[in-house]
C-alpha atoms as a PDB file:
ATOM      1  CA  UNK A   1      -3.275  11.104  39.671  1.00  0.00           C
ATOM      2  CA  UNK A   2      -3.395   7.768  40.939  1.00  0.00           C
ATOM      3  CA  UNK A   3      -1.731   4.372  39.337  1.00  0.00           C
ATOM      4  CA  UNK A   4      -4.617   2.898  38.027  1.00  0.00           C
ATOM      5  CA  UNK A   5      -3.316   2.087  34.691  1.00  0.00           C
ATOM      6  CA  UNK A   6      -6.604   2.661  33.290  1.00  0.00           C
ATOM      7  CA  UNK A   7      -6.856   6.522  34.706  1.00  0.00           C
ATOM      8  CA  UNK A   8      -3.153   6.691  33.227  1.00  0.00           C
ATOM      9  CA  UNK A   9      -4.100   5.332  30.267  1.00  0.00           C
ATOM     10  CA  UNK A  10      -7.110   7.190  29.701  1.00  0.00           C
ATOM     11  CA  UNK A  11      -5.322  11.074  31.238  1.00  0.00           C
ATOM     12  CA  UNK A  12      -3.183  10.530  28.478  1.00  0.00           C
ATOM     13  CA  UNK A  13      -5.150  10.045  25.606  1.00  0.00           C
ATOM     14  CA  UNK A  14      -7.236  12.823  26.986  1.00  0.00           C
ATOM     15  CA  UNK A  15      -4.196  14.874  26.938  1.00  0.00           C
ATOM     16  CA  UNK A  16      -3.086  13.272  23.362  1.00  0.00           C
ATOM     17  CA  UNK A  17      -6.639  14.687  22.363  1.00  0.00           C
ATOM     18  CA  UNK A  18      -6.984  18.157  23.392  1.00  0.00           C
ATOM     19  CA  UNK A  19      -7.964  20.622  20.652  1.00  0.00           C
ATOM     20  CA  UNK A  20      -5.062  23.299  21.690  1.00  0.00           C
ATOM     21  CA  UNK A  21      -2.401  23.680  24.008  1.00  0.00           C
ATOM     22  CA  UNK A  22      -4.274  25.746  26.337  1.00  0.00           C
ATOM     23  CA  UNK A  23      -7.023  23.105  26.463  1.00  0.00           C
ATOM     24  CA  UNK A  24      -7.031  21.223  29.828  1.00  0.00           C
ATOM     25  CA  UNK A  25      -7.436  17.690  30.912  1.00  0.00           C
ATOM     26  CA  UNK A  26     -10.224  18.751  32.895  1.00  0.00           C
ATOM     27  CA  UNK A  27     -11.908  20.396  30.409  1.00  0.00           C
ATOM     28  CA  UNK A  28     -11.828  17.816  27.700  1.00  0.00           C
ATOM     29  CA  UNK A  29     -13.207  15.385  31.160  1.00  0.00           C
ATOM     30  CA  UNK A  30     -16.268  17.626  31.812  1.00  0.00           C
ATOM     31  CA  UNK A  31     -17.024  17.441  28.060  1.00  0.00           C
ATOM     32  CA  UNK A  32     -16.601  13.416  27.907  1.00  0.00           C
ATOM     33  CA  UNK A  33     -18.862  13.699  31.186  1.00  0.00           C
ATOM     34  CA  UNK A  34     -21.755  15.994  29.711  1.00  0.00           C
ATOM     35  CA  UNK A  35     -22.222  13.912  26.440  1.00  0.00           C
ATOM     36  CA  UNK A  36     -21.725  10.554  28.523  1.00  0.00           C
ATOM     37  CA  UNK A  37     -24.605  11.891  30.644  1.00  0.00           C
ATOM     38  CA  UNK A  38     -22.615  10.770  33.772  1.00  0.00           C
ATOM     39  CA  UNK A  39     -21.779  12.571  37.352  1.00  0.00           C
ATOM     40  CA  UNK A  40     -18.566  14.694  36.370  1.00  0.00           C
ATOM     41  CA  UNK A  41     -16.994  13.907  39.461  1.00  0.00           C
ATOM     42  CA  UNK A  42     -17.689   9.849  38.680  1.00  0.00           C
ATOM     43  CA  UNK A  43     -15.340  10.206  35.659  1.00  0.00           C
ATOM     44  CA  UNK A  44     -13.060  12.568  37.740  1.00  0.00           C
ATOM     45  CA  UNK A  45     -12.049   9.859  39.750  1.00  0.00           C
ATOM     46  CA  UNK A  46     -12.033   7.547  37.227  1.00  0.00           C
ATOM     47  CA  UNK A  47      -9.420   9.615  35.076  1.00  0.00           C
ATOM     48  CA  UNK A  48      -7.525  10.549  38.045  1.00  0.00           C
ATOM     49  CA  UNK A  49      -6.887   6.626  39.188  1.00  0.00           C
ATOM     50  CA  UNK A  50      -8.889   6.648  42.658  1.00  0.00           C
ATOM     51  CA  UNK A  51     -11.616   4.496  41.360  1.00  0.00           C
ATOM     52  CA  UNK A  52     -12.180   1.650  39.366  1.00  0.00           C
ATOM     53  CA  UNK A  53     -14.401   2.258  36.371  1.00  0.00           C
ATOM     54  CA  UNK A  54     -17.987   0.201  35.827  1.00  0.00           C
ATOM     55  CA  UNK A  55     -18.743  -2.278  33.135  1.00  0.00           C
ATOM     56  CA  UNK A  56     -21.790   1.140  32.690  1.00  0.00           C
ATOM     57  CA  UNK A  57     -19.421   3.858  32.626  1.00  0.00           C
ATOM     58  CA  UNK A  58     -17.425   1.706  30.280  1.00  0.00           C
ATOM     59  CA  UNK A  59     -20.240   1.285  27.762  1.00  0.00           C
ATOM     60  CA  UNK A  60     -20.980   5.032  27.810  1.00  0.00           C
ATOM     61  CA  UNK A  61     -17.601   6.342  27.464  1.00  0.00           C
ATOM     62  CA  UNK A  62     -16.903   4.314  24.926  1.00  0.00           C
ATOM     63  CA  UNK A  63     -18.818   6.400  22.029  1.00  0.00           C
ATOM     64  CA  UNK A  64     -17.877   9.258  23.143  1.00  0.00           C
ATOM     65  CA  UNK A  65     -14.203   8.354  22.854  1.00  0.00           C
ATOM     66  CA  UNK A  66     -14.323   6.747  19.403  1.00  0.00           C
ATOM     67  CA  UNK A  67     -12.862   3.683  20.553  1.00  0.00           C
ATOM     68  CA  UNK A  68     -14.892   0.007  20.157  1.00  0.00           C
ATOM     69  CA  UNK A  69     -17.413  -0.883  23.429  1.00  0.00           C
ATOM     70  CA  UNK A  70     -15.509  -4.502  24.064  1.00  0.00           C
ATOM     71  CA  UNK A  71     -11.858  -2.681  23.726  1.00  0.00           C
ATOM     72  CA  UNK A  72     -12.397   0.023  26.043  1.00  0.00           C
ATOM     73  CA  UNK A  73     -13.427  -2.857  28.432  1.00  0.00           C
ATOM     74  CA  UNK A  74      -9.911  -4.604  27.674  1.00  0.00           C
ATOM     75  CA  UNK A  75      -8.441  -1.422  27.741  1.00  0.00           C
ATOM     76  CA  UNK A  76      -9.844  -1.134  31.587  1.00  0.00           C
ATOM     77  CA  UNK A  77      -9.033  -4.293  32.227  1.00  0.00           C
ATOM     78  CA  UNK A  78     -12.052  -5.396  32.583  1.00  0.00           C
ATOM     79  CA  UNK A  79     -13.719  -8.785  31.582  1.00  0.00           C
ATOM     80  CA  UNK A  80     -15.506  -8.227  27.823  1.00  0.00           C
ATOM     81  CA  UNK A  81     -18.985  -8.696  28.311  1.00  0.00           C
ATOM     82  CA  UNK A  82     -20.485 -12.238  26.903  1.00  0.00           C
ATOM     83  CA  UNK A  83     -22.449 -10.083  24.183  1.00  0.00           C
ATOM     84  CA  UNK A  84     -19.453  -8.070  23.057  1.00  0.00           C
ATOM     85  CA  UNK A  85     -17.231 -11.021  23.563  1.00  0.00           C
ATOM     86  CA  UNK A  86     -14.889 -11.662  20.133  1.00  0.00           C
ATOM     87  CA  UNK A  87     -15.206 -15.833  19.024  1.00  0.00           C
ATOM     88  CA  UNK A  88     -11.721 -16.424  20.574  1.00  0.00           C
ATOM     89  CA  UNK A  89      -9.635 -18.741  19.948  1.00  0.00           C
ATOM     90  CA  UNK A  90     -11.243 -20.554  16.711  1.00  0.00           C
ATOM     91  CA  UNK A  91      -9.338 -23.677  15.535  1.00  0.00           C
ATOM     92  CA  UNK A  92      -7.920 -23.975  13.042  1.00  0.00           C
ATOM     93  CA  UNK A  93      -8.252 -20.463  11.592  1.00  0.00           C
ATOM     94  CA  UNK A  94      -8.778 -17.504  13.336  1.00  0.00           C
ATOM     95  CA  UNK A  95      -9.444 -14.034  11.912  1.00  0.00           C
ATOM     96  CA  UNK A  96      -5.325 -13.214  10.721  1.00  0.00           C
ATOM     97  CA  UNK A  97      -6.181 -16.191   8.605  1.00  0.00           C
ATOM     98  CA  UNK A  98      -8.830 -14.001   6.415  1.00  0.00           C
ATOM     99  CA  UNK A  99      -6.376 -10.916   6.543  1.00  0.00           C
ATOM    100  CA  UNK A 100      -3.795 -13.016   5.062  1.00  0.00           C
ATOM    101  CA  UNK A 101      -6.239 -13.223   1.938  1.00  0.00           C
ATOM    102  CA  UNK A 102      -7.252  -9.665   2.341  1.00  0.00           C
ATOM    103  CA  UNK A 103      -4.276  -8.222   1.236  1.00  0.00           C
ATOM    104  CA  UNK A 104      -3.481  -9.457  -1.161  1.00  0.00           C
ATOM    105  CA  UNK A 105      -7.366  -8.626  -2.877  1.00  0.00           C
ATOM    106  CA  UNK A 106      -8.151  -5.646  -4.827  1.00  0.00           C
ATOM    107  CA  UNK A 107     -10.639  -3.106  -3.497  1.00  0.00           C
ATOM    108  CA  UNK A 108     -13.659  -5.677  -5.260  1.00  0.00           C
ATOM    109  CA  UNK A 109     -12.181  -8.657  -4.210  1.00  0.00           C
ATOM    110  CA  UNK A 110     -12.243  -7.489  -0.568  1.00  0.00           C
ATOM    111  CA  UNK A 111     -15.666  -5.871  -0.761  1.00  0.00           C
ATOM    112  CA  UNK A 112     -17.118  -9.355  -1.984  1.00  0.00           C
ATOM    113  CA  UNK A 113     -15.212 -10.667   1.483  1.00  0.00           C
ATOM    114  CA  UNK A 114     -16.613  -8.146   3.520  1.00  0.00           C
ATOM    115  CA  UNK A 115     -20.260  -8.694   2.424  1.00  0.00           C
ATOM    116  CA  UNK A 116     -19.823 -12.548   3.032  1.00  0.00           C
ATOM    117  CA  UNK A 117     -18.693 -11.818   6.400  1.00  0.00           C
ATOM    118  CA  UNK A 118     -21.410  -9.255   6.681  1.00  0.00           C
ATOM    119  CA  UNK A 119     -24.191 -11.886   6.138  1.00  0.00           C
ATOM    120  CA  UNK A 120     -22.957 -14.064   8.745  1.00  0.00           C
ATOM    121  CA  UNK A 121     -24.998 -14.458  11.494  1.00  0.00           C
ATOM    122  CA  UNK A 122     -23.546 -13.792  14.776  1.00  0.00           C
ATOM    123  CA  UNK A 123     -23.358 -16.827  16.839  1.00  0.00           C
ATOM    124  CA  UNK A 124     -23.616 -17.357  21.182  1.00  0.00           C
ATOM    125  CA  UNK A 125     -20.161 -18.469  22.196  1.00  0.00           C
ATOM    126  CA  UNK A 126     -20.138 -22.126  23.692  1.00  0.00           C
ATOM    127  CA  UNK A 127     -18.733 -20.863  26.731  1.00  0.00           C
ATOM    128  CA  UNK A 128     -16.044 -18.380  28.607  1.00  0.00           C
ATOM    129  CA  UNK A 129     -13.170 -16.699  26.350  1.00  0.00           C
ATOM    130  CA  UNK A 130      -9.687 -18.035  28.394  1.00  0.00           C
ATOM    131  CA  UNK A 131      -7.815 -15.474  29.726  1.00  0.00           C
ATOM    132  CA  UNK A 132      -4.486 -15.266  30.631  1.00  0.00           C
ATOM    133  CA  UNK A 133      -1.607 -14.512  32.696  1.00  0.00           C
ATOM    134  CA  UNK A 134       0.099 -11.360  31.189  1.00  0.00           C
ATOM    135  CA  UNK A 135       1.374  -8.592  33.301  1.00  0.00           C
ATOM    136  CA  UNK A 136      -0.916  -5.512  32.924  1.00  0.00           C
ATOM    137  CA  UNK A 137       2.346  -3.744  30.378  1.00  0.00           C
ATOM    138  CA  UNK A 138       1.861  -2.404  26.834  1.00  0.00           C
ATOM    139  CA  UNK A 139       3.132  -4.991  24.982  1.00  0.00           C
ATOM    140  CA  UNK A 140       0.165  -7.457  26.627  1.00  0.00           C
ATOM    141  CA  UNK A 141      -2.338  -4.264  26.016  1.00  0.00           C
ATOM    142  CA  UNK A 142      -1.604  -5.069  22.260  1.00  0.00           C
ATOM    143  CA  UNK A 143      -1.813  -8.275  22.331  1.00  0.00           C
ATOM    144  CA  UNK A 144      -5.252  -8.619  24.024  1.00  0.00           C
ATOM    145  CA  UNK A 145      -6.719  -5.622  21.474  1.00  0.00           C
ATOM    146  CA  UNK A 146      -5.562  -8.294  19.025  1.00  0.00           C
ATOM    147  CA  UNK A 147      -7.063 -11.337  20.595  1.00  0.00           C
ATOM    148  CA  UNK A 148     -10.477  -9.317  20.743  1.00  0.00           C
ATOM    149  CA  UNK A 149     -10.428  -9.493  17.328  1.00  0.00           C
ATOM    150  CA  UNK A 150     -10.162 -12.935  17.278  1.00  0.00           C
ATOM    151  CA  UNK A 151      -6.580 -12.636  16.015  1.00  0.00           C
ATOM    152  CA  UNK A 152      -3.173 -14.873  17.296  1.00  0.00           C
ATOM    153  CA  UNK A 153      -0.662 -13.085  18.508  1.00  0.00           C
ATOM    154  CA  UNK A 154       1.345 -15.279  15.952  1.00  0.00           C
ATOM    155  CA  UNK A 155       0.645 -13.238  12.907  1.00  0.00           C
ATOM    156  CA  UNK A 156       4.031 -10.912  12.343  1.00  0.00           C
ATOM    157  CA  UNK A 157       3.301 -11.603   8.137  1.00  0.00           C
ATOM    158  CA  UNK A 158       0.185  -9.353   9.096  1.00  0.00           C
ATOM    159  CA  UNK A 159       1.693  -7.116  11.456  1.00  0.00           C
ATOM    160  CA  UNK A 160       3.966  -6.271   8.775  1.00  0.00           C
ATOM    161  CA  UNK A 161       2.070  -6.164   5.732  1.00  0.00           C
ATOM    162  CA  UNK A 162      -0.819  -4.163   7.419  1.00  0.00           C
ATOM    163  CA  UNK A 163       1.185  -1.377   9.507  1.00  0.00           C
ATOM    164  CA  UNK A 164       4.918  -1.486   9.025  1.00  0.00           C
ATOM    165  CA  UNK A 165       5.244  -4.036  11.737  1.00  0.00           C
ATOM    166  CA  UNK A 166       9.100  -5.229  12.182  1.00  0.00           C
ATOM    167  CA  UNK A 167      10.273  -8.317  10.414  1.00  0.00           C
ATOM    168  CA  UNK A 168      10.325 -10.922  12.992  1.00  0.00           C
ATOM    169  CA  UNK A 169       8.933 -14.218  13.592  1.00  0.00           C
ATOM    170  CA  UNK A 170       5.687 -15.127  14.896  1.00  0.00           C
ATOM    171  CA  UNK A 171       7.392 -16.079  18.382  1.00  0.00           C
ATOM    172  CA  UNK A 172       8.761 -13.070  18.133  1.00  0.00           C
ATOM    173  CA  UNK A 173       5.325 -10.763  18.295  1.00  0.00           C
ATOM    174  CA  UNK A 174       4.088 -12.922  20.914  1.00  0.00           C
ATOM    175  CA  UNK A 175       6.891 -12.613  23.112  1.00  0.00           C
ATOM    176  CA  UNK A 176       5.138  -9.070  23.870  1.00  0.00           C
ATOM    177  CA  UNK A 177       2.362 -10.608  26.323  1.00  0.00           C
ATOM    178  CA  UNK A 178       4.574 -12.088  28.487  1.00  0.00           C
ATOM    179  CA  UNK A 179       7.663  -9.361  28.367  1.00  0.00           C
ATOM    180  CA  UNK A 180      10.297 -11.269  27.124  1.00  0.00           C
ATOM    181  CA  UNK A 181       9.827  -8.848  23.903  1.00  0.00           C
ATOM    182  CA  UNK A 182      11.202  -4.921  24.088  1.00  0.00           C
ATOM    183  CA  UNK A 183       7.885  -2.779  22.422  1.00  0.00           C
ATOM    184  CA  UNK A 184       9.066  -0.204  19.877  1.00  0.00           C
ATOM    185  CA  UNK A 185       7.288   2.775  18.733  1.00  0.00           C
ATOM    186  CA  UNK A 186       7.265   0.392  15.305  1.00  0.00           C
ATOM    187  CA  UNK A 187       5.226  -2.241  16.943  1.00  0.00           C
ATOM    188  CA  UNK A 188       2.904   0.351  18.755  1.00  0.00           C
ATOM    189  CA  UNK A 189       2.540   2.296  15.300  1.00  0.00           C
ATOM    190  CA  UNK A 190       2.022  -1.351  12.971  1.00  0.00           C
ATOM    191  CA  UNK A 191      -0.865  -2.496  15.557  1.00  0.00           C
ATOM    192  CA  UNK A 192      -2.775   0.792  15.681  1.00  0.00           C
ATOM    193  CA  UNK A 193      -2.903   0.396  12.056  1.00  0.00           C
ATOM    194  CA  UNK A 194      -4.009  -3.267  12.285  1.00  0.00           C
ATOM    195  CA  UNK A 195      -6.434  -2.502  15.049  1.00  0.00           C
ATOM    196  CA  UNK A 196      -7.781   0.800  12.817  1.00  0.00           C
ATOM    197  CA  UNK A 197      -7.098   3.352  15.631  1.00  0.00           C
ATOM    198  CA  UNK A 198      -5.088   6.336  14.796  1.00  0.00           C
ATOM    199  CA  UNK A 199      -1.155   5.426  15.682  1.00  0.00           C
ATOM    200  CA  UNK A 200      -1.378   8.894  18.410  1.00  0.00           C
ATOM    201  CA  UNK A 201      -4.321   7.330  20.107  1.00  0.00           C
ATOM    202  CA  UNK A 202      -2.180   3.676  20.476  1.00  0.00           C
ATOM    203  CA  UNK A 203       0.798   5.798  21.414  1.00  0.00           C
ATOM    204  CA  UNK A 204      -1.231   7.932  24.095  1.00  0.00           C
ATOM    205  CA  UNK A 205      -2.387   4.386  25.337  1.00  0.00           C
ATOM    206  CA  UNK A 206       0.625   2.427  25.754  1.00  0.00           C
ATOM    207  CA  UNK A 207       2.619   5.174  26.940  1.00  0.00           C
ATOM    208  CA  UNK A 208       5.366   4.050  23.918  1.00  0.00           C
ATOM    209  CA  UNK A 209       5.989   6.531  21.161  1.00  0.00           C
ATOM    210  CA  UNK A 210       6.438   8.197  18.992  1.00  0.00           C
ATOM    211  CA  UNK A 211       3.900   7.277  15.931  1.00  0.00           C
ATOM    212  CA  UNK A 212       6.179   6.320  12.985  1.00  0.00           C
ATOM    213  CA  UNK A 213       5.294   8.229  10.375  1.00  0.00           C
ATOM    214  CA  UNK A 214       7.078   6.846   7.539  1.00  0.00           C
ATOM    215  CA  UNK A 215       5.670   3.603   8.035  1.00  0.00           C
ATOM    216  CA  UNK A 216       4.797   0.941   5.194  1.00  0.00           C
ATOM    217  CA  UNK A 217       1.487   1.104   5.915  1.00  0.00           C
ATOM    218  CA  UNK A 218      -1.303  -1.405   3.750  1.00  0.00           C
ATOM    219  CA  UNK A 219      -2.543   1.280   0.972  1.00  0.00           C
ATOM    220  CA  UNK A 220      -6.498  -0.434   2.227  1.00  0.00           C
ATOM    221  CA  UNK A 221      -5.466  -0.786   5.997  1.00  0.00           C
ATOM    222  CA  UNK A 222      -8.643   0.927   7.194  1.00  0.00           C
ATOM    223  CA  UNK A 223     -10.937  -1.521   5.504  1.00  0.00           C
ATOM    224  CA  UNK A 224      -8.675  -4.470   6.386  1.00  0.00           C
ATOM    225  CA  UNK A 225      -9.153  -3.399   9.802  1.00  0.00           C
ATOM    226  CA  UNK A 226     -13.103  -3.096   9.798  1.00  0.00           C
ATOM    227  CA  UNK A 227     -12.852  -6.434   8.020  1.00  0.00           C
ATOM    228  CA  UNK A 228     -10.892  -7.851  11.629  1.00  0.00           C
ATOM    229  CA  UNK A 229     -13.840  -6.247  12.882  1.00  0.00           C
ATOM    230  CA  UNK A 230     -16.599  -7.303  11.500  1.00  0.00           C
ATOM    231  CA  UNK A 231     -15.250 -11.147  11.655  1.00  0.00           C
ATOM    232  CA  UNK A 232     -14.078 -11.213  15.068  1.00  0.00           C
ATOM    233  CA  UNK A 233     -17.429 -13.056  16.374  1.00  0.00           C
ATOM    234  CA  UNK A 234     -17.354 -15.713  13.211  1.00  0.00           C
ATOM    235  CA  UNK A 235     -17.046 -19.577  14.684  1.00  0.00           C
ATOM    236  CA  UNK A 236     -14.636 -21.905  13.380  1.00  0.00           C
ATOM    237  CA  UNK A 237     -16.986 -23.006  10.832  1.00  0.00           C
ATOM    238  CA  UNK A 238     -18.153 -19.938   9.199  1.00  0.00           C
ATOM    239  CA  UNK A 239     -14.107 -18.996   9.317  1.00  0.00           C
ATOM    240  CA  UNK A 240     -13.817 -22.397   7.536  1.00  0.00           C
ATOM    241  CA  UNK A 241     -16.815 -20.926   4.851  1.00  0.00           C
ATOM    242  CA  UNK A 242     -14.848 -17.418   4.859  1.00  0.00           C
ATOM    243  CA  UNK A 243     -11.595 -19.157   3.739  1.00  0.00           C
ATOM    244  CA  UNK A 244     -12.872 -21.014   1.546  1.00  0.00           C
ATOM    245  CA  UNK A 245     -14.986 -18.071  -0.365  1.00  0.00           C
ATOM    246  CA  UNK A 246     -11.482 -16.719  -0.058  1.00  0.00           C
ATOM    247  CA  UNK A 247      -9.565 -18.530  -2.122  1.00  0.00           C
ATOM    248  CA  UNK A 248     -11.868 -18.406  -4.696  1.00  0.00           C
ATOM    249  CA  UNK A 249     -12.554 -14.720  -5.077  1.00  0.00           C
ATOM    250  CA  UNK A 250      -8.755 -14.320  -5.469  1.00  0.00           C
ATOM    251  CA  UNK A 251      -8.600 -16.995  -8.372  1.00  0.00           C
ATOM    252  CA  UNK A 252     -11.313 -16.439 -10.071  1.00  0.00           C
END
């Protein structure tokens, strides 16, 4: 295998995935391949690190893998395509700012947020999403999974109260993107949760494990996640709307 960290990545979470021991990386490849519709040996040596996959094969493997269109494509390390691209950054909320209202909802209190943000219409972005300068490491991996969702890095509150994440400050989480941060099988575990992937997938994909299984985990976590989802594309002003509908589902 080569050292394409996207072949690593993905050889992994092949191998994280197969249905028994005797099951092959190989054979859980030619499968992906055959529903993807896609020359086996194309994925082969896409897997295996010789070649750099294609904003198409991207897109197709995608489904089949369970895993979002635009983060596979930051998980290849690949530019998100402008109509998958999240509304990042917003100013001055951003999508943490909703989850911080989110849990502390009930389950109808949420669902009334989730059908506001529903009925939002999704707007063109007024132009390029920044990048940045992050080695290509696990900790950054996180961090730009997160930003996809239109979420700061400077969220630990939701880290925590979401997956488990450690108590630490909000320098503290973003110290990950640059490396000036140790990543913990904690922080891998809390963002999987946060990002609504299961923890085994995140560990298979950063390499840093294992899951935590004893983890204070957000008793909704899987709809606070789709909720991230589903507002990642708002604009600062119908985050603005969002917050505001927020405060007054939880007081009235």
């Amino acid at each position: 295998m080569g050292n394409s960290p996207f072949g690593v990545r993905l050889w992994r979470l092949l191998s994280h995935r197969r249905p028994t021991v005797n099951s092959s990386v190989e054979q859980m490849r030619a499968v992906l391949a055959y529903e993807m519709d896609v020359p086996g040996a194309e994925l082969a040596a896409v897997v295996k690190g010789s070649a750099a996959p294609s904003p198409n094969l991207v897109r197709k493997l995608a489904p089949a893998l369970g895993i979002h269109t635009a983060d596979l494509f930051v998980i290849a390390g690949l530019p998100v395509p402008d109509d998958l691209v999240s509304a990042w950054p917003t100013s001055p909320w951003d999508v943490g700012s909703i989850l911080q209202h989110a849990i502390r909802m009930n389950a109808d209190q949420r669902s009334q947020l989730e059908a506001l943000v529903r009925s939002l219409p999704v707007q063109p972005r007024p132009g390029p999403a920044p990048t940045d300068d992050y080695p290509d490491t696990p900790g950054a991996l996180l961090l730009r999974l997160l930003r996809n969702r239109n979420i700061r890095p400077y969220n630990a509150k939701v880290l925590m109260a979401v997956g488990g994440g450690p108590y630490v400050s909000d320098s503290t989480v973003a110290g990950l993107g640059p490396g000036r941060v140790v990543i913990t099988p904690q922080y891998v575990t809390a963002f999987a949760h946060l990002l609504g992937y299961q923890p085994g997938d995140v560990v298979a994909l950063t390499g840093v494990g294992p899951v935590v299984e004893d983890a204070q985990v957000h008793p909704a976590s899987v709809q606070i996640a789709a909720l991230a989802w589903r507002a990642r594309r708002l604009t600062s002003e119908q985050l603005k709307e969002v917050m505001e509908a927020a405060r007054t589902i939880r007081h009235a």
